[in-house]
Structure formats: C-alpha cells, structure tokens
N, C-alpha and C. Protein backbone atom coordinates (compact mmCIF):
# COMPACT_ATOMS: atom_id res chain seq x y z
N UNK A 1 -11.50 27.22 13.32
CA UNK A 1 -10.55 26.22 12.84
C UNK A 1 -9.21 26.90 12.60
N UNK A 2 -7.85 26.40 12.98
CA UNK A 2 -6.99 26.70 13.12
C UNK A 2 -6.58 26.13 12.00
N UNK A 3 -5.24 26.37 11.39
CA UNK A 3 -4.54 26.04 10.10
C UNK A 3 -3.80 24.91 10.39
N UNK A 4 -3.68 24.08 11.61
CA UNK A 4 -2.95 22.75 11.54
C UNK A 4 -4.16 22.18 11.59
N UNK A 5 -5.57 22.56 11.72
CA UNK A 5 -6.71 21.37 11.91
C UNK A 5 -7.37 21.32 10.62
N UNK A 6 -6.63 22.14 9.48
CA UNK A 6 -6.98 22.02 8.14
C UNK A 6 -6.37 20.85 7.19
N UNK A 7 -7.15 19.89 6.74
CA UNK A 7 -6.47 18.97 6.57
C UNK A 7 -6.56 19.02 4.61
N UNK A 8 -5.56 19.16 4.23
CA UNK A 8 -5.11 18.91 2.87
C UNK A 8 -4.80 17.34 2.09
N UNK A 9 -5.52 17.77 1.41
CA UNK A 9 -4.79 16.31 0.06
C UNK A 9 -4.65 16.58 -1.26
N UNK A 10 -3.60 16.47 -2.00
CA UNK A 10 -3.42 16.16 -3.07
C UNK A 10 -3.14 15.37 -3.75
N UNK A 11 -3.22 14.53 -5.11
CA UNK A 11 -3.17 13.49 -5.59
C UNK A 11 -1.67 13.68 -5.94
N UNK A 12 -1.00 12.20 -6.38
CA UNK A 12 0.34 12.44 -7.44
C UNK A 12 0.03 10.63 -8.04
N UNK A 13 0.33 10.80 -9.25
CA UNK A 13 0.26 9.00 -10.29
C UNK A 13 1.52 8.59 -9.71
N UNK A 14 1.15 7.19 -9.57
CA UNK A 14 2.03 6.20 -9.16
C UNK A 14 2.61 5.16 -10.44
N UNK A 15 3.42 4.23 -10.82
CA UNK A 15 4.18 3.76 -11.98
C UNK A 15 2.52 3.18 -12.51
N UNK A 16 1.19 2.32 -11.58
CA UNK A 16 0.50 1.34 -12.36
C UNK A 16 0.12 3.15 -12.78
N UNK A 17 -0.76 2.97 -14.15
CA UNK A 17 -1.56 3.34 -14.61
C UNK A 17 -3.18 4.12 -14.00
N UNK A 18 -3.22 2.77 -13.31
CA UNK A 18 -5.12 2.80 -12.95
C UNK A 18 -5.14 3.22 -11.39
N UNK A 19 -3.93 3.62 -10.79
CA UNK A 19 -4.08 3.78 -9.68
C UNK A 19 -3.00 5.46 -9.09
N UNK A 20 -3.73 5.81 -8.62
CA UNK A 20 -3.44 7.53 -8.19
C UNK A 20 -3.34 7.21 -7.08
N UNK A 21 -2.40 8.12 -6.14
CA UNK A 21 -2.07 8.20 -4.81
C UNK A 21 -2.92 9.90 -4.42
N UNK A 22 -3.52 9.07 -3.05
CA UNK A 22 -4.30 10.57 -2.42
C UNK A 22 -3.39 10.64 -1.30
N UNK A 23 -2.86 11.91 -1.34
CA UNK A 23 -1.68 12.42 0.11
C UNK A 23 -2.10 13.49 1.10
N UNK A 24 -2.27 13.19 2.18
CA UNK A 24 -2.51 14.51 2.72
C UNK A 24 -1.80 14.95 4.26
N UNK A 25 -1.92 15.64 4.62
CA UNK A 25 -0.90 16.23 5.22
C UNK A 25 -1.68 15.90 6.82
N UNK A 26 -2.49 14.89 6.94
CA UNK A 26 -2.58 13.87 8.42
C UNK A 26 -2.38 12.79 8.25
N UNK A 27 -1.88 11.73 9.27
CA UNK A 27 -1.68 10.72 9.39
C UNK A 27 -3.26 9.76 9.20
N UNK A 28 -3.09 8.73 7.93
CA UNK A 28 -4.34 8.46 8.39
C UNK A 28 -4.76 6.96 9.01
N UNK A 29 -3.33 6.47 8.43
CA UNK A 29 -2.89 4.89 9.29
C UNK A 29 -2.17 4.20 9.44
N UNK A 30 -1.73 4.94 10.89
CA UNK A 30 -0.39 4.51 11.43
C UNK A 30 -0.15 3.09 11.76
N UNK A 31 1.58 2.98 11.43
CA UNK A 31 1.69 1.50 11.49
C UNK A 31 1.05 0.76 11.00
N UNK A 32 0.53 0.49 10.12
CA UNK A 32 -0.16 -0.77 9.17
C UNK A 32 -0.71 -0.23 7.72
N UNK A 33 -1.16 -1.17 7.32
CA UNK A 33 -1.67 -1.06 5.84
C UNK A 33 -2.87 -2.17 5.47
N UNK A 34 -4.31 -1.69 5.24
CA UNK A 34 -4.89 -2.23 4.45
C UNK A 34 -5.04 -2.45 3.37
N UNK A 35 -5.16 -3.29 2.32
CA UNK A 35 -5.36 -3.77 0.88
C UNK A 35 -6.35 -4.20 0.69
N UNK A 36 -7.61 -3.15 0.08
CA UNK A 36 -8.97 -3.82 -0.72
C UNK A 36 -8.99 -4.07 -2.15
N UNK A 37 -9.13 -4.91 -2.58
CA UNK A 37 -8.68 -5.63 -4.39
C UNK A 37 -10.31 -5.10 -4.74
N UNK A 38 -11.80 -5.70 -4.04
CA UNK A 38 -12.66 -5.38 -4.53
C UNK A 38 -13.67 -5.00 -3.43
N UNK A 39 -14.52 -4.60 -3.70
CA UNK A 39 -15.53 -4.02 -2.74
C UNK A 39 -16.14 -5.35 -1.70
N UNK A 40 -16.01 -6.30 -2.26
CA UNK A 40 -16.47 -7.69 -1.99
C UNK A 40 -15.42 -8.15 -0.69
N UNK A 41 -14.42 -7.37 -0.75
CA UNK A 41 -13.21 -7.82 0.10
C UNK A 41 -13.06 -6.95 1.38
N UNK A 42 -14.32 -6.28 1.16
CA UNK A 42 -13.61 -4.69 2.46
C UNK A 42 -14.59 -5.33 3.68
N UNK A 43 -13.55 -5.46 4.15
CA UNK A 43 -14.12 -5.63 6.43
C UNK A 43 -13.09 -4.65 7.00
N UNK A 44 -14.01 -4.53 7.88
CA UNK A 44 -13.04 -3.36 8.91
C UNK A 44 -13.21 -1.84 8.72
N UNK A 45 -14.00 -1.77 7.52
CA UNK A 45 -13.17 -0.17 6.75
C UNK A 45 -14.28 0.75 6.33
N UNK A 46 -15.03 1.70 7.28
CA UNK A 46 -15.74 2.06 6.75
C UNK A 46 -15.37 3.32 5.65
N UNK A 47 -14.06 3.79 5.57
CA UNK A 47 -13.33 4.63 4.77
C UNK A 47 -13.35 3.84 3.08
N UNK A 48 -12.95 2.90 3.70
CA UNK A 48 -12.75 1.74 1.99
C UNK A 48 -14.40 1.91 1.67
N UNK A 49 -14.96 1.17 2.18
CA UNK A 49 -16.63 0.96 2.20
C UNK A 49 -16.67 2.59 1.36
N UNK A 50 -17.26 3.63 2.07
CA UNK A 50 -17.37 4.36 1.33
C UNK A 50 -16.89 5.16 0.08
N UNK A 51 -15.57 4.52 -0.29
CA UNK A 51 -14.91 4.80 -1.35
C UNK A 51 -15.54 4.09 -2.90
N UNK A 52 -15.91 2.56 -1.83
CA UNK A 52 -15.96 1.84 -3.23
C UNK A 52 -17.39 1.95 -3.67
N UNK A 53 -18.55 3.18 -2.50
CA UNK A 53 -19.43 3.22 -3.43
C UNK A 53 -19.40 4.63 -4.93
N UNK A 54 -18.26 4.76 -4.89
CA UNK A 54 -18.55 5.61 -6.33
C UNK A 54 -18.10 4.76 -7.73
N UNK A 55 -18.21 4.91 -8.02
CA UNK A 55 -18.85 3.60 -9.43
C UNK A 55 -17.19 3.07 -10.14
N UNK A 56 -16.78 4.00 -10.21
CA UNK A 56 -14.95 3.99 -10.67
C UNK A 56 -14.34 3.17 -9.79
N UNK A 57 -14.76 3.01 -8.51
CA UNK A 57 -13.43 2.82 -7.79
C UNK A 57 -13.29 0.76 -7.94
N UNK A 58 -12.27 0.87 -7.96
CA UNK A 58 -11.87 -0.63 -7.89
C UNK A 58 -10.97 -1.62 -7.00
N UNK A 59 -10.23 -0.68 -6.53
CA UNK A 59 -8.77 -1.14 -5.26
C UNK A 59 -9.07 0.34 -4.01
N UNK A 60 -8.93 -0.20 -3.10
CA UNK A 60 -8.62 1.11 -2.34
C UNK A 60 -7.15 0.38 -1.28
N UNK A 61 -6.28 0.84 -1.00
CA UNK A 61 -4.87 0.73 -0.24
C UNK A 61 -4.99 1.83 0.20
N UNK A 62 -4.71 1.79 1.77
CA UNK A 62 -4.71 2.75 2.79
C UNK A 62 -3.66 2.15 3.47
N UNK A 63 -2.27 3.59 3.75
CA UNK A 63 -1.29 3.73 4.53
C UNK A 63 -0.56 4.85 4.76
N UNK A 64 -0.27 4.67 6.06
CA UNK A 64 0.67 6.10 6.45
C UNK A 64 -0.36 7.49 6.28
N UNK A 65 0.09 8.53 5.76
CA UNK A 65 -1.11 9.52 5.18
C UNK A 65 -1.23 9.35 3.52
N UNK A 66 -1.88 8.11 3.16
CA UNK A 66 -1.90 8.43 1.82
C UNK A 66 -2.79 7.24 1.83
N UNK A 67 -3.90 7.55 0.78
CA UNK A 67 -4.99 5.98 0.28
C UNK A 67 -4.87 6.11 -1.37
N UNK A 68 -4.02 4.82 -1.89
CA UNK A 68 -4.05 4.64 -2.96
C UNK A 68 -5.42 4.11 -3.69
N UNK A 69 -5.79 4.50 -4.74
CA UNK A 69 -7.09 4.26 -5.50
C UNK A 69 -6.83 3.57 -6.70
N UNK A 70 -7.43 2.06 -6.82
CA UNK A 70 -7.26 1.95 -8.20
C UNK A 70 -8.33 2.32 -9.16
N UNK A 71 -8.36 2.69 -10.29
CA UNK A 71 -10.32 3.23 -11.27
C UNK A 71 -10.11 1.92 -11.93
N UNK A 72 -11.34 1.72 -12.53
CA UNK A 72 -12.10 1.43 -13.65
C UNK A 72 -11.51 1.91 -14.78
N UNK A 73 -10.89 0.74 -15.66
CA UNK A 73 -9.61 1.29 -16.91
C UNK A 73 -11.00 2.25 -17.81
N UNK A 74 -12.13 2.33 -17.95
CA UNK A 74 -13.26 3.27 -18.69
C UNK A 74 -13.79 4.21 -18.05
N UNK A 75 -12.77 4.46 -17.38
CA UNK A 75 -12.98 6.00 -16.54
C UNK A 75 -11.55 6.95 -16.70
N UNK A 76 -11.90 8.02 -16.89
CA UNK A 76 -10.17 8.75 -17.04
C UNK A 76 -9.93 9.66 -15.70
N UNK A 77 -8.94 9.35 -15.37
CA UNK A 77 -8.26 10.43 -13.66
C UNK A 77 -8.91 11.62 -14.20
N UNK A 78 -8.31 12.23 -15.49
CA UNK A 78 -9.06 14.13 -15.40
C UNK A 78 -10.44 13.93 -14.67
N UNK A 79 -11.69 13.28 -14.95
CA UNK A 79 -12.89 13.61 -14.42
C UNK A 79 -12.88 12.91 -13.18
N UNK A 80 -12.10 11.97 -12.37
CA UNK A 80 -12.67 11.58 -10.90
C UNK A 80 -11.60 11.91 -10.25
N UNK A 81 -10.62 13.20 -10.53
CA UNK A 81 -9.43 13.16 -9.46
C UNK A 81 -10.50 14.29 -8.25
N UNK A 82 -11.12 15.42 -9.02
CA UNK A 82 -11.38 16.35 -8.06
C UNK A 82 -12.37 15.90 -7.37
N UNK A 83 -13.22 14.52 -7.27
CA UNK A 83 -14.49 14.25 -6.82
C UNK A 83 -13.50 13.42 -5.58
N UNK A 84 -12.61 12.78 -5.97
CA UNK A 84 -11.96 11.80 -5.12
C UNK A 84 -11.44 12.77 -3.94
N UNK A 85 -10.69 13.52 -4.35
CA UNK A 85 -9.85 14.56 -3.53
C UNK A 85 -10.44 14.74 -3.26
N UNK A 86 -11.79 15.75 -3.15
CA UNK A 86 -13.15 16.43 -1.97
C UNK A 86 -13.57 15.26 -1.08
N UNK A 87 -13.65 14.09 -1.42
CA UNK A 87 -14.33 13.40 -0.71
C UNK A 87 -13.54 12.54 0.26
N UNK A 88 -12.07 12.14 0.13
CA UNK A 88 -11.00 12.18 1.13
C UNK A 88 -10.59 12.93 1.68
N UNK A 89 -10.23 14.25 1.40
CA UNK A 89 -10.27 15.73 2.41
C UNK A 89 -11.63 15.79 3.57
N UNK A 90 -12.91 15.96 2.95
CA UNK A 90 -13.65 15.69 3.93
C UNK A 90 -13.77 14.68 5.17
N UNK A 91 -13.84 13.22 4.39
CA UNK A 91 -13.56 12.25 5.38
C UNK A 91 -12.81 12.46 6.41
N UNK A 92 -11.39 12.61 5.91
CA UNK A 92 -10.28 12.80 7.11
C UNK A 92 -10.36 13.87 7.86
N UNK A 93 -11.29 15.43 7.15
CA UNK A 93 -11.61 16.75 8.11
C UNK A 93 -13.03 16.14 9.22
N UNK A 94 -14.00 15.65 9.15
CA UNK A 94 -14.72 15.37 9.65
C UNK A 94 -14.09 14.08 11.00
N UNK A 95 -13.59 13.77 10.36
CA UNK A 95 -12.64 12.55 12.02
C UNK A 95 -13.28 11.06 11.91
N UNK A 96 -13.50 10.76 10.59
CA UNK A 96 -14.61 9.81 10.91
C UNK A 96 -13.84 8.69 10.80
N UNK A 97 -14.34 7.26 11.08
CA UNK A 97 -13.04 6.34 11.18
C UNK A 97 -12.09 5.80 10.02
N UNK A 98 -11.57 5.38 10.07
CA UNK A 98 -10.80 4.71 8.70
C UNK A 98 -11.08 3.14 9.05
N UNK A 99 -9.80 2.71 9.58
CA UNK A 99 -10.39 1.33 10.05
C UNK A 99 -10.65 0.98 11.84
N UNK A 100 -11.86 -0.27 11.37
CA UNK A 100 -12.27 -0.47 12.98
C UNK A 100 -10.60 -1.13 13.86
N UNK A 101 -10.88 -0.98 14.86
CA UNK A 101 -10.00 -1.32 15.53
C UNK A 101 -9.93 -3.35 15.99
N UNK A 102 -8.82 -3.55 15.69
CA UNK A 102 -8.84 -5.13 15.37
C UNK A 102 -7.64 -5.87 16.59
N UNK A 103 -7.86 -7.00 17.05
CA UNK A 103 -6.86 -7.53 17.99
C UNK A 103 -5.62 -7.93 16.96
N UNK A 104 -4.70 -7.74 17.72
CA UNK A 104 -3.14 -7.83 17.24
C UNK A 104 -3.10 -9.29 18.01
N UNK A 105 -2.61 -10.02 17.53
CA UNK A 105 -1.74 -11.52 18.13
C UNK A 105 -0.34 -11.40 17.66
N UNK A 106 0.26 -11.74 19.12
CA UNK A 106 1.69 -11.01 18.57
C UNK A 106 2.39 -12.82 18.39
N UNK A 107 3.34 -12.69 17.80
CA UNK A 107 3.75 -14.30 17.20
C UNK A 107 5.49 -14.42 17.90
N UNK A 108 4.79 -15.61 18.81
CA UNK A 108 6.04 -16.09 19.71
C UNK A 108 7.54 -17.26 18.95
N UNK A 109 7.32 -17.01 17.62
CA UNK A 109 8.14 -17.34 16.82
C UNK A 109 9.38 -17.02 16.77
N UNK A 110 10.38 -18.15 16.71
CA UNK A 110 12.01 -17.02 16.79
C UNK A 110 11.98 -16.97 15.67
N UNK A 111 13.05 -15.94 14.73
CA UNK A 111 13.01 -15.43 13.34
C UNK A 111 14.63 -16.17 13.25
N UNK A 112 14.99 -16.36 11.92
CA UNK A 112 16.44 -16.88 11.95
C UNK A 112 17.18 -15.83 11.85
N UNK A 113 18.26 -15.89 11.78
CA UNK A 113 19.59 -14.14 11.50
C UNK A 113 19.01 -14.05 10.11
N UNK A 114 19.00 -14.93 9.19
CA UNK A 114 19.12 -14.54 7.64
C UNK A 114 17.61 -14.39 7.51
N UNK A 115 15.90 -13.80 8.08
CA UNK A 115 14.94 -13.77 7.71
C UNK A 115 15.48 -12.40 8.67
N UNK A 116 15.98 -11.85 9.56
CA UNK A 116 16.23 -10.72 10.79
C UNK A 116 16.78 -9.80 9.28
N UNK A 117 17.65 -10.35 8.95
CA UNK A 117 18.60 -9.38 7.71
C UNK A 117 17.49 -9.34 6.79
N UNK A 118 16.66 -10.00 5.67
CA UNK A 118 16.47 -9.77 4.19
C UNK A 118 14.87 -8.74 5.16
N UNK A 119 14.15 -9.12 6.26
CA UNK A 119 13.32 -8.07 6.45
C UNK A 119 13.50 -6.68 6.78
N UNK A 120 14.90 -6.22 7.28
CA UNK A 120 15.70 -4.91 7.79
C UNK A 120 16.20 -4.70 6.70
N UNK A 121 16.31 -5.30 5.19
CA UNK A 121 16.62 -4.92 4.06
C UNK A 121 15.34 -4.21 3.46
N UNK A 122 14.35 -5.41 3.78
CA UNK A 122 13.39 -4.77 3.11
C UNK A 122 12.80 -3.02 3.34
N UNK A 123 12.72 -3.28 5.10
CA UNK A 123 12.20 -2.14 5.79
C UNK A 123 13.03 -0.90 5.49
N UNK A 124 14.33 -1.11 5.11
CA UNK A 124 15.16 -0.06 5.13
C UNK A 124 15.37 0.42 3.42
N UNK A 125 15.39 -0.56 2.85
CA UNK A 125 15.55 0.06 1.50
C UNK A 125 14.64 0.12 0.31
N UNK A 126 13.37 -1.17 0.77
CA UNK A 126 12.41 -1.40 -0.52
C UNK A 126 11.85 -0.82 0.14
N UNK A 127 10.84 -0.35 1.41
CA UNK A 127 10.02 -0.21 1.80
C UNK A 127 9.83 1.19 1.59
N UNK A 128 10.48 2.15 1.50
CA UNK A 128 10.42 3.51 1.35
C UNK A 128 10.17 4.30 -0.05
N UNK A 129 10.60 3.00 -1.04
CA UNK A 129 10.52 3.62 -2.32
C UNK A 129 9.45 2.97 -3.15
N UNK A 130 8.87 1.63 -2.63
CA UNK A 130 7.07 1.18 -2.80
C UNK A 130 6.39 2.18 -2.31
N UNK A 131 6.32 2.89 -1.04
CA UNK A 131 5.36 3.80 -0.71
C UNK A 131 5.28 4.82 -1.21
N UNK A 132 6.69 5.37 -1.92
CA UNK A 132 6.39 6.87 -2.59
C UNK A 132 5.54 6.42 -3.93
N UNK A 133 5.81 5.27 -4.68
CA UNK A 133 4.46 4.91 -5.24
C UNK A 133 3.29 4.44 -5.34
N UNK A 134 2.88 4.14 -4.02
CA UNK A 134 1.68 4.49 -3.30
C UNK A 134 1.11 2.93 -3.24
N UNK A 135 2.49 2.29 -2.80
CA UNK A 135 2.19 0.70 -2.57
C UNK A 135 3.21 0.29 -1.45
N UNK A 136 2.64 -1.07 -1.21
CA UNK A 136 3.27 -1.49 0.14
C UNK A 136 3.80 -2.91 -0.18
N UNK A 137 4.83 -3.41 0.39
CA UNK A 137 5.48 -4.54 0.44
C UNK A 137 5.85 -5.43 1.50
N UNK A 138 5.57 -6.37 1.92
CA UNK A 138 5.85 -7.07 3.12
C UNK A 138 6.00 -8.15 3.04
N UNK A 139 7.15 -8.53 3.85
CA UNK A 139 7.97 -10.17 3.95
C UNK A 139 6.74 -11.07 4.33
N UNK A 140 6.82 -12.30 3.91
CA UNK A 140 5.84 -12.79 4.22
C UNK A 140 6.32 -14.67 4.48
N UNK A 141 7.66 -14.82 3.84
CA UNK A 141 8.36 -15.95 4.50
C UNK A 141 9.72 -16.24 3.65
N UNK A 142 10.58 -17.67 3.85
CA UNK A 142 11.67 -17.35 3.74
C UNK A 142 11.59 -18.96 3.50
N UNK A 143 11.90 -19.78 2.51
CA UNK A 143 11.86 -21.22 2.47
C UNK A 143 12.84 -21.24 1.29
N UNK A 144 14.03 -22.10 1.33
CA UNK A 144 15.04 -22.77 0.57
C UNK A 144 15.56 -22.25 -0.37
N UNK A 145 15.54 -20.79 0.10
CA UNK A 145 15.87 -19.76 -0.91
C UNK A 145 15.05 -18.55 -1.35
N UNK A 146 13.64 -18.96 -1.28
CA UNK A 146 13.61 -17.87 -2.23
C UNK A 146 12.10 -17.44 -1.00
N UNK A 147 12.31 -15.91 -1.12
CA UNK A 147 11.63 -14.98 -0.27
C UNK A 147 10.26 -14.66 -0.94
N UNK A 148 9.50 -14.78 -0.09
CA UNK A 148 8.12 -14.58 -0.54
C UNK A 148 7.60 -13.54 -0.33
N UNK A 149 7.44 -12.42 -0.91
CA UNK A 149 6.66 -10.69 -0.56
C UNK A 149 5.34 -10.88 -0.94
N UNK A 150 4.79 -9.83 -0.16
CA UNK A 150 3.35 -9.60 -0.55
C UNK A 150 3.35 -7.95 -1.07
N UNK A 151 2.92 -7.97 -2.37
CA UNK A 151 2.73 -6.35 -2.77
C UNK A 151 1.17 -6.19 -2.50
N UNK A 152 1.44 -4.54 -2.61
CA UNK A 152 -0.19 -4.03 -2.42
C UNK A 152 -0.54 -2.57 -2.81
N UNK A 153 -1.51 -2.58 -2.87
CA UNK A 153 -1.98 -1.15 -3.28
C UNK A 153 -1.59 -0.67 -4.94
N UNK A 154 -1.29 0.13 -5.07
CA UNK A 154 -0.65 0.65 -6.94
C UNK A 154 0.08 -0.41 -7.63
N UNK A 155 1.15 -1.44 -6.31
CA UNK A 155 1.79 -2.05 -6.81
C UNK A 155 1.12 -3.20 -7.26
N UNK A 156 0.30 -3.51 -6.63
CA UNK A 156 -0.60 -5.23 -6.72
C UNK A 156 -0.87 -4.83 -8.49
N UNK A 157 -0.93 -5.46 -9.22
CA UNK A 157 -1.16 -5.46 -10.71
C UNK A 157 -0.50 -4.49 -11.30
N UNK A 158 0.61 -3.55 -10.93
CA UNK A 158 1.03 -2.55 -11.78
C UNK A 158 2.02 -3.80 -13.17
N UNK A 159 2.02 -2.56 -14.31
CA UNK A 159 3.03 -3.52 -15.50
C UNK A 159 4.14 -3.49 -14.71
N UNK A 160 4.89 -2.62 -14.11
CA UNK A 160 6.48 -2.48 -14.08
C UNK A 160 6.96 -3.40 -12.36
N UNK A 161 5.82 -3.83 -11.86
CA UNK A 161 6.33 -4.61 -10.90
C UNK A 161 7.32 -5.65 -10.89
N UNK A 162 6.75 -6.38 -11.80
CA UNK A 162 7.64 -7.35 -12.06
C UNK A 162 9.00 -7.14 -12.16
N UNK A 163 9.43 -6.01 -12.91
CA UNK A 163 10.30 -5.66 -13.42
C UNK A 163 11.07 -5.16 -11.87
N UNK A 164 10.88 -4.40 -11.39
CA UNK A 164 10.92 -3.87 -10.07
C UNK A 164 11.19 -5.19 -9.13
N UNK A 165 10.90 -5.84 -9.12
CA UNK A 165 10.56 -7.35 -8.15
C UNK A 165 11.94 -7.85 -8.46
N UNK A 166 12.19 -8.43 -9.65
CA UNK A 166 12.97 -8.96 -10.32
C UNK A 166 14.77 -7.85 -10.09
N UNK A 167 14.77 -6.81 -10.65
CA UNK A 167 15.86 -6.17 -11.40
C UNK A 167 16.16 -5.86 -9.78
N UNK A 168 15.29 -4.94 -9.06
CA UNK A 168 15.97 -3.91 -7.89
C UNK A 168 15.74 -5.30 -6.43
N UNK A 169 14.94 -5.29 -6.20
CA UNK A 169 14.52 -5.93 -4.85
C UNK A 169 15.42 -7.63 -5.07
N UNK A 170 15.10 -8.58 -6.06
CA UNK A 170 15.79 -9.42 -6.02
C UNK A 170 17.35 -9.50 -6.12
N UNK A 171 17.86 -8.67 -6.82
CA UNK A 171 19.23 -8.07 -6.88
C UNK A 171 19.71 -7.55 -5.66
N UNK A 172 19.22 -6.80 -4.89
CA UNK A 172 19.48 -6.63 -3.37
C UNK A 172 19.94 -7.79 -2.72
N UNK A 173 18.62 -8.03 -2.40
CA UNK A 173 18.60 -9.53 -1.56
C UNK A 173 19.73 -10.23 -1.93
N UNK A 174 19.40 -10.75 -3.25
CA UNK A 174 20.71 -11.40 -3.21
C UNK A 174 22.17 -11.62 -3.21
N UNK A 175 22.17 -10.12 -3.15
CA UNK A 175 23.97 -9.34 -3.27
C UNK A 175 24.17 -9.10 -1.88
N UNK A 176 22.83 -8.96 -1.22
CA UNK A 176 23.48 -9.18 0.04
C UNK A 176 22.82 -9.87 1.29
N UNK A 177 22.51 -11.21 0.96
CA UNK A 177 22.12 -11.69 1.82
C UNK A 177 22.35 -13.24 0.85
N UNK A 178 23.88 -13.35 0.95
CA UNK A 178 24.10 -15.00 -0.17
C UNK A 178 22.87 -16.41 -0.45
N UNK A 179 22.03 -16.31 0.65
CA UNK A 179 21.10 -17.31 1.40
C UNK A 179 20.26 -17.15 0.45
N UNK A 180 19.83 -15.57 -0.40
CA UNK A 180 18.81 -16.32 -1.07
C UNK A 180 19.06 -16.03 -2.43
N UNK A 181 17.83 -16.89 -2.79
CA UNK A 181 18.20 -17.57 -4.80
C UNK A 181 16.96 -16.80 -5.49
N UNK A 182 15.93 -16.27 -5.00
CA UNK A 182 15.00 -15.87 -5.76
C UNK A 182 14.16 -15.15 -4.65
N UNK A 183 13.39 -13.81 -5.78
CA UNK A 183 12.39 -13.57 -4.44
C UNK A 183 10.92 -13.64 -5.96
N UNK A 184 9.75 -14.21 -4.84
CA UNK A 184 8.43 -13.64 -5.41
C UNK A 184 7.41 -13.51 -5.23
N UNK A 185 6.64 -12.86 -5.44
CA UNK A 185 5.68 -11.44 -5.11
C UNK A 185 4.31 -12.31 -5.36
N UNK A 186 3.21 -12.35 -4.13
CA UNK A 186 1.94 -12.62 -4.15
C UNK A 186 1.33 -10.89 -4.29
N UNK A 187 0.08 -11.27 -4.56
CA UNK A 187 -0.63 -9.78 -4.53
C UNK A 187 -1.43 -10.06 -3.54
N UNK A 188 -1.62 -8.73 -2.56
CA UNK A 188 -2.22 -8.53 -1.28
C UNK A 188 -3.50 -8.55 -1.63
C-alpha cells in the first residue's frame, strides 16, 4: 500500500451540538448529497445502513469527502468519536459502496433569470460555508417571493440555523436579488 491509497479521517464539531463531521482525505460522494434523519429512512446506502447499526447513531449526511453524524443527545462524542473514526476509515479503505447507483431524470424545465441568480447565489456563497459545517443546502423553489431551501445534515435541527437562515442567507438574497421577500428552510 502506497501513501495516497491510505485513506485518513478525522473528525471536527459542527455549530448543531449532536452532530460531528467525519473528513477524510477521499472523495466519498461526488456531486450529490444524501440525508438520513432515521434509520427507518435509509434506501440506497449501504454506508448509512451500516452506520446506523451502532446504537448512538441517529442522522447520517453524506457529501463531498465528509459524512456528517448526528448521536443520541445520552451519548457523549469523547466515547464514540474513536469507534466512529475506525469504522469510516475502514469503510472507505476497504472500497465498499457508499450509495447504490440511482437514475438521474434530468428536468426539461426553463428556470426564470431571478431563480438562475438566487441559485448561483446560493452555490457560490451559502453553499461553501454550510459544508464546512458539515451540512448541505439546496434551492428547492421560488414562489411570490419567498425562496424555499432544503437544509441537511448538522444543519437539519441545529439551534443556530435559524439564526443563520434568517440574519446571513436571507439578507443576501434579498440585498441582492430585489424579487425576494423571505427565504425558508424545510429539513431534508
């Protein structure tokens, strides 16, 4: 084994509380993002699947190289960070799948200029600074004002979302894109 086929992860806390970001230095899913809320919810994923059988786990969000974890508020990070970390290092060293592979339908919809702008806002300025806290955000429509996002991963139930939703992302939008009056946030 060569030292680029060594695959590393380390954890870092994200703003929620109950949810830790696992990072590691492979890609583990490009272009997209899954969101599991509960074990009851996972198709596709035999990576999620096996996450949510350790007794703590409660959310799993997988994107880019990083799978956000939410615990069980009666469990503390000191005792399940190093069990988590071994067992996502392995996964991703062993090659085994993350998610099954699913048909794309691509959508023959025209987009208007002002849904073209607040999503190239999003992609360019919210989107980079949800993921360093180990959550994801995506446009999800655009009706009489007010923009509809979908959060996910750390972000789906964190306290300071709102706050975040409200102060930075709606303040954007609307300073620069006059069209809209409000934005707000479903959980993925």
């Amino acid at each position: 084994m060569t030292i680029d086929e060594i695959v590393t992860v380390y954890s870092e806390a994200t703003p929620n509380p109950e949810s830790m970001k696992f990072v590691s230095n492979r890609m583990i899913l490009a272009n997209d993002s899954v969101d599991f809320r509960s074990k009851d919810k996972v198709k596709d994923s035999p990576f999620a699947t096996a996450l949510f059988e350790f007794p703590y786990v409660k959310g799993v969000f997988i994107m880019n190289n990083f799978v956000s974890i939410t615990k069980a508020s009666d469990y503390e990070w000191f005792d399940v960070i190093p069990t988590l970390k071994k067992f996502v290092q392995e996964y991703l060293q062993e090659g085994k799948t993350i998610v099954l592979e699913k048909k794309v339908e691509l959508s023959t919809e025209e987009e208007s200029e002002v849904v073209s702008k607040i999503k190239k806002l999003l992609d360019d300025h919210v989107k980079p600074a949800v993921e360093m806290d180990g959550g994801a955000i995506s446009f999800q429509s655009f009706e009489e004002g007010v923009v509809n996002v979908v959060m996910k991963g750390s972000c789906s139930g964190c306290p300071s979302s709102t706050m975040t939703l409200k102060a930075g992302i709606e303040n954007l939008l609307k300073r620069m894109v006059p069209e809209v009056v409000a934005v707000e946030a479903t959980a993925g």
